[in-house]
C-alpha atoms as a PDB file:
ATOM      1  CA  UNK A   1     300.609  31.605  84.195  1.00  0.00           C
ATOM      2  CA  UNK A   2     300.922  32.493  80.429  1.00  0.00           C
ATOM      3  CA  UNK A   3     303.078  30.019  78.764  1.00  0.00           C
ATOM      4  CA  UNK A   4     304.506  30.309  75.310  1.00  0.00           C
ATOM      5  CA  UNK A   5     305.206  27.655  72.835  1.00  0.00           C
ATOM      6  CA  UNK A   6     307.099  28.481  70.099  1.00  0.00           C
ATOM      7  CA  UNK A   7     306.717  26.388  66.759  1.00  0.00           C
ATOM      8  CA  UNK A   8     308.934  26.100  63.666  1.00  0.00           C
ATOM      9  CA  UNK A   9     308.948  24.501  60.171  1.00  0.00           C
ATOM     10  CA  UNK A  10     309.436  21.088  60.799  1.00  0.00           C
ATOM     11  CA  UNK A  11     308.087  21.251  64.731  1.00  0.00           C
ATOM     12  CA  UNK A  12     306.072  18.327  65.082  1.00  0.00           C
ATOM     13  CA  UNK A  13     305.889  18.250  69.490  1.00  0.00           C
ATOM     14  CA  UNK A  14     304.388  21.344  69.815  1.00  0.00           C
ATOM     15  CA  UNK A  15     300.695  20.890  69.911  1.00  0.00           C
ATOM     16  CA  UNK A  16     301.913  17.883  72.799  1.00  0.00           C
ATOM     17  CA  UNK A  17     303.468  20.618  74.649  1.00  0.00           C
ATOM     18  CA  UNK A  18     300.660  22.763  74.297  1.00  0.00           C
ATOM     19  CA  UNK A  19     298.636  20.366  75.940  1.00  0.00           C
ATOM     20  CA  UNK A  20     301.552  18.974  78.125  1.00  0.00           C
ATOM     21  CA  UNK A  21     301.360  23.192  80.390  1.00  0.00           C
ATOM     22  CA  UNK A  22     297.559  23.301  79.587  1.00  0.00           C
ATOM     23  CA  UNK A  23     297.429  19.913  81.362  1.00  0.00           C
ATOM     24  CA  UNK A  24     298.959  21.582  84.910  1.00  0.00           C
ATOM     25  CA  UNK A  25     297.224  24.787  84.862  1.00  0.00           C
ATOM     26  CA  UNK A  26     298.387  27.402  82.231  1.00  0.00           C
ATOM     27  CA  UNK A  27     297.018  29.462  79.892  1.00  0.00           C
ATOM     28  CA  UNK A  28     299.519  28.432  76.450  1.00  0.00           C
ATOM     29  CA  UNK A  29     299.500  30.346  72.943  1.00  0.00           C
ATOM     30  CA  UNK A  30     302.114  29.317  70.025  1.00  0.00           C
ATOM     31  CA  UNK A  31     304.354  31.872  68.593  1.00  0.00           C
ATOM     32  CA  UNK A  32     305.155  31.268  65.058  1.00  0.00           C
ATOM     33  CA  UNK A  33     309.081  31.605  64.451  1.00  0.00           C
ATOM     34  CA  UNK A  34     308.767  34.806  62.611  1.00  0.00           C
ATOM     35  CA  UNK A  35     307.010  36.311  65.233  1.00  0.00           C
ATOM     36  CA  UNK A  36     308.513  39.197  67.126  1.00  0.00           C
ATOM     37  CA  UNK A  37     307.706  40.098  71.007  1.00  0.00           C
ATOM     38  CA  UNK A  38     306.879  37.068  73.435  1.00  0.00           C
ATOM     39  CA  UNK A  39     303.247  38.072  74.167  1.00  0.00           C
ATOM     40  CA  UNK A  40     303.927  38.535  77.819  1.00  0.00           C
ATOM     41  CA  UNK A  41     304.979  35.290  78.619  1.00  0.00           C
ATOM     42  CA  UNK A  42     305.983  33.912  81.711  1.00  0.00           C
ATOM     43  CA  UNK A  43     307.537  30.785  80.166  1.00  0.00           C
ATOM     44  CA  UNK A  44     308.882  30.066  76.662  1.00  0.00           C
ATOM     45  CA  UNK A  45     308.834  26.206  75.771  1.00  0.00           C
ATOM     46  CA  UNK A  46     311.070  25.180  72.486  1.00  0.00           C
ATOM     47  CA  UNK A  47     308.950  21.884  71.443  1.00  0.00           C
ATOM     48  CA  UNK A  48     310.635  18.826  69.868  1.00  0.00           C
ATOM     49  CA  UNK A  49     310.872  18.119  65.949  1.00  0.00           C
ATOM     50  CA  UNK A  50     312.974  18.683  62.716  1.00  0.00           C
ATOM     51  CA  UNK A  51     313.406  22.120  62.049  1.00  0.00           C
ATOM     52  CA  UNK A  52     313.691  23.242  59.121  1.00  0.00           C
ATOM     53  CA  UNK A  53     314.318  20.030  58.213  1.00  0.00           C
ATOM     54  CA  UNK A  54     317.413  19.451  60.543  1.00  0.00           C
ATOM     55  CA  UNK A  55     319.656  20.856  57.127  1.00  0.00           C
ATOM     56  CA  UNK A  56     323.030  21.456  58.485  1.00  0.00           C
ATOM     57  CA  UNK A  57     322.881  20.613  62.040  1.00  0.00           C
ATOM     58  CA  UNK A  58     319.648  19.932  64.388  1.00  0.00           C
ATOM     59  CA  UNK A  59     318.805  23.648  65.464  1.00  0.00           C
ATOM     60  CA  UNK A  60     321.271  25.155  63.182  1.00  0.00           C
ATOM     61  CA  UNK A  61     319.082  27.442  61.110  1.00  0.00           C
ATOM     62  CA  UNK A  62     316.510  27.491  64.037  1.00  0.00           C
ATOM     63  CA  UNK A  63     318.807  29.649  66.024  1.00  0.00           C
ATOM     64  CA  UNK A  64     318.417  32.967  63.351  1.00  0.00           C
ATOM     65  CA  UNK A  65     314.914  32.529  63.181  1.00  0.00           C
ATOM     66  CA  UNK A  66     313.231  36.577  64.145  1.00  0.00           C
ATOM     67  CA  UNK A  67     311.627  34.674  67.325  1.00  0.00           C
ATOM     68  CA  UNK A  68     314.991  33.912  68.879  1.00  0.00           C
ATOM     69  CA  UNK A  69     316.398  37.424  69.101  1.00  0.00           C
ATOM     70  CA  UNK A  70     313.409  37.620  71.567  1.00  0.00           C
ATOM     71  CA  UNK A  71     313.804  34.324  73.346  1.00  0.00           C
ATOM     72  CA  UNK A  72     317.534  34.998  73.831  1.00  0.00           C
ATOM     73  CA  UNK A  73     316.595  38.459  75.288  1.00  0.00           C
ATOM     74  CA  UNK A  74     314.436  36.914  77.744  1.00  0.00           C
ATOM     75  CA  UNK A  75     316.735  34.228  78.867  1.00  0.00           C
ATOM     76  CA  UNK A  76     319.098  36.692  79.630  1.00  0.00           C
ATOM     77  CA  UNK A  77     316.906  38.822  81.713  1.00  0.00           C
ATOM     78  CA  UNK A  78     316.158  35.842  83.863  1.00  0.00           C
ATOM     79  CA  UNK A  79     313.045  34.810  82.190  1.00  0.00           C
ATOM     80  CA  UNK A  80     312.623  30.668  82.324  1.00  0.00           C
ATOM     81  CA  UNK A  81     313.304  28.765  78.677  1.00  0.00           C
ATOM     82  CA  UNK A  82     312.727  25.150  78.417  1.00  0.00           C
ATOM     83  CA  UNK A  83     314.020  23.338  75.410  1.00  0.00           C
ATOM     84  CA  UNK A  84     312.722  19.691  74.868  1.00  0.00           C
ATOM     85  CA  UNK A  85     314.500  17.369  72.298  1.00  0.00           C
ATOM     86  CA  UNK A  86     314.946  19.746  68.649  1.00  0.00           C
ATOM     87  CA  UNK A  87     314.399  22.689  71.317  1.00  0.00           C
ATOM     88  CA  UNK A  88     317.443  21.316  73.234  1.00  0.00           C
ATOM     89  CA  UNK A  89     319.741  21.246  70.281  1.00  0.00           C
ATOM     90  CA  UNK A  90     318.311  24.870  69.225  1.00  0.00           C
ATOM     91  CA  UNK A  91     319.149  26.212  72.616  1.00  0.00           C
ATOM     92  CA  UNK A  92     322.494  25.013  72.353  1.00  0.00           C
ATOM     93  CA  UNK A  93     322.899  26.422  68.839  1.00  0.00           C
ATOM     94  CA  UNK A  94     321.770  29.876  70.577  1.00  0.00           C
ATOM     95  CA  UNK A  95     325.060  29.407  72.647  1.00  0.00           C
ATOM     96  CA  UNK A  96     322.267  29.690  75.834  1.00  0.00           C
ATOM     97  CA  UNK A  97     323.204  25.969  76.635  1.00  0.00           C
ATOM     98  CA  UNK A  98     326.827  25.241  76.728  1.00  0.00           C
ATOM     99  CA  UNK A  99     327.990  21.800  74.781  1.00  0.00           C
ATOM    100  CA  UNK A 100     326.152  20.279  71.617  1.00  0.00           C
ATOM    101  CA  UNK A 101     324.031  17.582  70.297  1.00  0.00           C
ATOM    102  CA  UNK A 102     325.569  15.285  67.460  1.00  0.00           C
ATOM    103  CA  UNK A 103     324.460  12.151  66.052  1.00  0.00           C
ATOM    104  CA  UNK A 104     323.798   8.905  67.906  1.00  0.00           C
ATOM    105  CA  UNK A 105     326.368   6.447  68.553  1.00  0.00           C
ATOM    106  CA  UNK A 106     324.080   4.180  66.515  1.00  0.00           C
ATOM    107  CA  UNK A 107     323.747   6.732  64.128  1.00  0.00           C
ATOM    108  CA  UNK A 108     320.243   5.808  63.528  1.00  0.00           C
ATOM    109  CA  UNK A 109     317.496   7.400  64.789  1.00  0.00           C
ATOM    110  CA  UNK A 110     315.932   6.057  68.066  1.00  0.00           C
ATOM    111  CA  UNK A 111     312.693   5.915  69.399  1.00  0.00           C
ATOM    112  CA  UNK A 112     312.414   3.946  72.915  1.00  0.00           C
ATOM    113  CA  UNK A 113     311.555   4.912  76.031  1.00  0.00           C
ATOM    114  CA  UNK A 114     314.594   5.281  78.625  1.00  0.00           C
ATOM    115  CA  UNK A 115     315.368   5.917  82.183  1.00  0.00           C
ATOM    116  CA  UNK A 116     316.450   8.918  83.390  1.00  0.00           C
ATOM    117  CA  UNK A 117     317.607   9.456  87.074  1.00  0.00           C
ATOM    118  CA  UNK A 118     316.879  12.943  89.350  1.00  0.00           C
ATOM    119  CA  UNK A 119     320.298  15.015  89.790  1.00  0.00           C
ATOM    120  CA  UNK A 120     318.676  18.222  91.140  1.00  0.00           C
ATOM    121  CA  UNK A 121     315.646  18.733  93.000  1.00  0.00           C
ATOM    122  CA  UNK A 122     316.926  22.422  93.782  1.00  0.00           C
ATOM    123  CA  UNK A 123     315.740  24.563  90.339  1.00  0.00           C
ATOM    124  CA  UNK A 124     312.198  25.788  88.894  1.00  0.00           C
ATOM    125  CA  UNK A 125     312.077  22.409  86.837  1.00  0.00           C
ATOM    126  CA  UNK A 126     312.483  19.745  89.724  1.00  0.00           C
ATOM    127  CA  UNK A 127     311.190  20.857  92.642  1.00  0.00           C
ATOM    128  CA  UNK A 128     308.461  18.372  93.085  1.00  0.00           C
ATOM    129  CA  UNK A 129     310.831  15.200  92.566  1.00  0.00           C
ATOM    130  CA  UNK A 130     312.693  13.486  94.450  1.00  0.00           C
ATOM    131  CA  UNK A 131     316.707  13.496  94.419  1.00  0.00           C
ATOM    132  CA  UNK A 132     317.945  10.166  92.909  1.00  0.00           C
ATOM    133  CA  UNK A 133     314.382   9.449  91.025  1.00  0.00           C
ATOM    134  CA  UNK A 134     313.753   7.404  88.331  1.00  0.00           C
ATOM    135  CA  UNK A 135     311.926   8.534  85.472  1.00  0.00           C
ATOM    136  CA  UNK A 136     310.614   6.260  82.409  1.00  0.00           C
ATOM    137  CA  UNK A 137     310.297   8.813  79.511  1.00  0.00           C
ATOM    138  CA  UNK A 138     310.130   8.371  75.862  1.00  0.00           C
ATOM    139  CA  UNK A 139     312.800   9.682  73.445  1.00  0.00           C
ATOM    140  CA  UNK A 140     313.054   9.781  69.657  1.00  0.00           C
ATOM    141  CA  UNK A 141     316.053  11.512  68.195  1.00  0.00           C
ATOM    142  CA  UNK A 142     318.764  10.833  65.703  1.00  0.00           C
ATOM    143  CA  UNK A 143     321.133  13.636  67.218  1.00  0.00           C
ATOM    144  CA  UNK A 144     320.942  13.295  71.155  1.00  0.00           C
ATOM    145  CA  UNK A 145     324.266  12.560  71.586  1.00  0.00           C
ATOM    146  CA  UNK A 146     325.423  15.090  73.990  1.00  0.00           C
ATOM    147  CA  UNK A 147     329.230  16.353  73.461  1.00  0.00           C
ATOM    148  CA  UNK A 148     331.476  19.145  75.297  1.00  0.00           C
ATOM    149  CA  UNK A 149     335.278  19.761  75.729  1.00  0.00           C
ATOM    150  CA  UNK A 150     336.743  18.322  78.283  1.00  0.00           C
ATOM    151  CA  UNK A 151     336.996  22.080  79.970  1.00  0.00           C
ATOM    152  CA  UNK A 152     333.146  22.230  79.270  1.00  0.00           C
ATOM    153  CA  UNK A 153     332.605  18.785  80.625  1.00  0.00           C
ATOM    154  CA  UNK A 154     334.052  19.857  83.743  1.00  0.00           C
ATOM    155  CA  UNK A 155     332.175  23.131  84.136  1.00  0.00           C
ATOM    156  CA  UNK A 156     328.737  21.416  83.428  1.00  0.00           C
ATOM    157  CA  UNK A 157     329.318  18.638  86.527  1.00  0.00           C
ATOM    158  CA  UNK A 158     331.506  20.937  88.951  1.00  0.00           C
ATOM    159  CA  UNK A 159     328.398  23.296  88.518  1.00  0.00           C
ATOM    160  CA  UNK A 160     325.949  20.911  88.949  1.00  0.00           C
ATOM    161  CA  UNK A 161     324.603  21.481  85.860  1.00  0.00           C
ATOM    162  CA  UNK A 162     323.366  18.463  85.087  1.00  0.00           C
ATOM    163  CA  UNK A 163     319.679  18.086  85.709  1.00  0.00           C
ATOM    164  CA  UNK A 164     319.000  14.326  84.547  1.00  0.00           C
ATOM    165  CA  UNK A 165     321.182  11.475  83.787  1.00  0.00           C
ATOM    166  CA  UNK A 166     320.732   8.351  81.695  1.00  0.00           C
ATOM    167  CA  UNK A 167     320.484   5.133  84.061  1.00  0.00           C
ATOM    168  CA  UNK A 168     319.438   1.505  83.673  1.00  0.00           C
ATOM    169  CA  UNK A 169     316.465   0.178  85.140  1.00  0.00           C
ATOM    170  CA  UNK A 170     318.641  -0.295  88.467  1.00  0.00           C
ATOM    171  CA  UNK A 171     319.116   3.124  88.464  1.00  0.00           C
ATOM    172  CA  UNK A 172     323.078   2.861  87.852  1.00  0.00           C
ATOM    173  CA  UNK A 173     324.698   4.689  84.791  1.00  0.00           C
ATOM    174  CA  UNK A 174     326.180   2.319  82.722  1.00  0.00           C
ATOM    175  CA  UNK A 175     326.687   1.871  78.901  1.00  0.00           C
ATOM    176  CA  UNK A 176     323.295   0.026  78.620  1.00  0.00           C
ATOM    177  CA  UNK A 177     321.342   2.878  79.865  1.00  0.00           C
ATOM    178  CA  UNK A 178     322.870   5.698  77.494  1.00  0.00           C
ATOM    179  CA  UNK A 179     320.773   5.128  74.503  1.00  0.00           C
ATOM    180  CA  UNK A 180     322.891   7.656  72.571  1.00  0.00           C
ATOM    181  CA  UNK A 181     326.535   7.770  73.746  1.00  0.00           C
ATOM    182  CA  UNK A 182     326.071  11.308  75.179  1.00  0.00           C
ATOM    183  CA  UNK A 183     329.107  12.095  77.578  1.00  0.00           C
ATOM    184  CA  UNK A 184     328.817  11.156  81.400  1.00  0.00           C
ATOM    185  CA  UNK A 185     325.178  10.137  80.364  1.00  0.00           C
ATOM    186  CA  UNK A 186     324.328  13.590  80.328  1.00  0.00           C
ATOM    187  CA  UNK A 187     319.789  13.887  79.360  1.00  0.00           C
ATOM    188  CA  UNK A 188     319.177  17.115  80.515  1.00  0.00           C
ATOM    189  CA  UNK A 189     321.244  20.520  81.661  1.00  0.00           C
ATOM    190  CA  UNK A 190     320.304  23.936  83.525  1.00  0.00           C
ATOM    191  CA  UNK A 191     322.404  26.936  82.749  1.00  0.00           C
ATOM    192  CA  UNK A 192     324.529  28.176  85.532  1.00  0.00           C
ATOM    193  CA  UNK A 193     321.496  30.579  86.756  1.00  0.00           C
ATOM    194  CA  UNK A 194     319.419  28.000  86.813  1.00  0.00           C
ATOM    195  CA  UNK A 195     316.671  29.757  83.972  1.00  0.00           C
ATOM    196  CA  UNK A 196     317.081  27.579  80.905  1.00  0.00           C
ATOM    197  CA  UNK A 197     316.864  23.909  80.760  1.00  0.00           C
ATOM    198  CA  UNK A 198     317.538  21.422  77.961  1.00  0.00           C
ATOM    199  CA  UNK A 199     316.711  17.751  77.507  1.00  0.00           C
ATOM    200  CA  UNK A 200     316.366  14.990  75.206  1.00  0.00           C
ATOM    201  CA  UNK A 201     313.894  13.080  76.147  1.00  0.00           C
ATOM    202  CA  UNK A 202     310.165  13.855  76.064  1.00  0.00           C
ATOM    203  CA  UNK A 203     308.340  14.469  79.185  1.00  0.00           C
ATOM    204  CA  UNK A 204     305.045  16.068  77.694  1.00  0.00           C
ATOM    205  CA  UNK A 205     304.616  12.607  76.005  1.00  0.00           C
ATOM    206  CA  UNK A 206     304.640  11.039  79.407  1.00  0.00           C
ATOM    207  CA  UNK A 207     301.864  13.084  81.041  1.00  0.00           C
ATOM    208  CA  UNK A 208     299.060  10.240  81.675  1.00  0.00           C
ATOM    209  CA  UNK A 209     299.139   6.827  82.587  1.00  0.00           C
ATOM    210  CA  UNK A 210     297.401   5.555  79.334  1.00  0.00           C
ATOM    211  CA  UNK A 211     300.108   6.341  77.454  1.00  0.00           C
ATOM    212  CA  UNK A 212     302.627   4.361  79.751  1.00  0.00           C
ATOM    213  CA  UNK A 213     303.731   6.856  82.081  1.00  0.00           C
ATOM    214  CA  UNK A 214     303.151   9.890  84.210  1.00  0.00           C
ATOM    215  CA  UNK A 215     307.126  11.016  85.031  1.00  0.00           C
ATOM    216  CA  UNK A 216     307.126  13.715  82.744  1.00  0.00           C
ATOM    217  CA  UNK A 217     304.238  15.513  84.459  1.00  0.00           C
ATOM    218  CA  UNK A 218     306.590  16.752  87.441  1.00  0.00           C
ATOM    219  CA  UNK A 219     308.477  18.865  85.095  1.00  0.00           C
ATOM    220  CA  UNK A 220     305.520  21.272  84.301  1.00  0.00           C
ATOM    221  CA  UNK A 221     304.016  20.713  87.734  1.00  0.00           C
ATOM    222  CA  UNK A 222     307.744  21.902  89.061  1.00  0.00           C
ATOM    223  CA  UNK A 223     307.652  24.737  86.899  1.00  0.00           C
ATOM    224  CA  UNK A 224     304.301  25.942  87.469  1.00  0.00           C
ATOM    225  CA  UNK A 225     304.495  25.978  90.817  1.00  0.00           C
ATOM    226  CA  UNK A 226     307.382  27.789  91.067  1.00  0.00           C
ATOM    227  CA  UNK A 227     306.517  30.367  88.899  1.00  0.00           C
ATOM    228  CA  UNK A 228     302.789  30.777  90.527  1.00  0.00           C
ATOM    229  CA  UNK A 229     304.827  30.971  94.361  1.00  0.00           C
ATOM    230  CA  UNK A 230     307.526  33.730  92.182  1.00  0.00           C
ATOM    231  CA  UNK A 231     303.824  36.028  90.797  1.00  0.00           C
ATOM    232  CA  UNK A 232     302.508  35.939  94.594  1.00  0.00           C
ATOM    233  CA  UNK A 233     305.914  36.911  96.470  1.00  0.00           C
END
């Protein structure tokens, strides 16, 4: 599977993600922002960082960058886009994710690692967990504070478009779990076809036990898997 990886000014997670598809099986490139055509791609991953220098909003000017005419093309043809932390807000920008990222209730920037708890086990990008698992996965954002109108609020849960959920250790979502403030403890969202994903936190960092956890490794292995099954049907 031919994975694409597309990097900006001011990316700083895309060499991890690079690694992060490598790591499961597929064969990953970059795609600079000003690049045109997707290479044949199977998958296009939006990595995690400050682009262009986060001036206006996080993913503001990211969104008119040449590459995205491509990426938004491809979305809407069905092709799978994930969008991890800076990617996240971009897709949003793009108007491919509904809702928004905004600064942290803290309004500092914060870099922990948090829970996350399973919502969906049902789309390319969760098939191999479990519903109602826990994940420990590192974040570091200043704007992951997920916001939507309360018609958009509504949408995204009587959907089910919400893929993973802030939690406390105990696995309940409570105030001390949502590191951010983001509404209904919202980490991570499909679109309604189930094709592009967004999320805050950052699995590829959490790909091998030495660097304190393996929970972001389902992700890829989900997505791989599904997409190898799709190429042999």
């Amino acid at each position: 599977m031919k994975a694409a990886v597309v990097t900006f000014p001011g990316s700083n997670c895309d060499y991890d993600l690079y690694k992060a598809v490598q790591d499961v099986g597929a064969e990953a490139r970059f795609l600079w922002h000003r690049d045109r055509g997707l290479d044949d791609a199977d998958v296009v991953l939006l990595s995690g960082g400050f682009s262009y220098g986060d001036y206006l909003r996080a993913g503001a000017i990211a969104r008119f960058s040449p590459i995205m005419d491509d990426v938004v093309a491809f979305a809407k043809a069905g092709g799978p886009v994930v969008g991890i932390c800076n990617g996240f807000q971009i897709l949003c920008e793009a108007g491919l994710l509904p809702g928004a990222l905004i600064r942290n209730a803290s309004l500092k920037f914060q870099s922990e690692s948090v829970w996350m708890r399973v919502e969906r086990t049902d789309t390319l990008f969760t098939r191999d967990y479990a519903a109602g698992q826990r994940l420990r996965i590192p974040m570091a954002h200043a704007e992951g504070n997920f916001r939507a109108d309360p018609e958009t609020l509504k949408r995204i849960e009587g959907e089910n478009c919400v893929l993973f959920r802030y939690v406390d250790r105990h696995g309940g979502a409570s105030p001390e779990g949502n590191p951010n403030g983001s509404m209904n403890h919202i980490a991570g969202i499909v679109n309604e076809a189930g094709n592009v994903m967004g999320m805050m936190p950052h699995p590829e960092r959490a790909m091998e036990a030495v660097l304190g956890s393996t929970d972001g490794r389902g992700l890829f292995t989900s997505l791989m898997g599904a997409l190898a099954a799709g190429s042999a049907a």
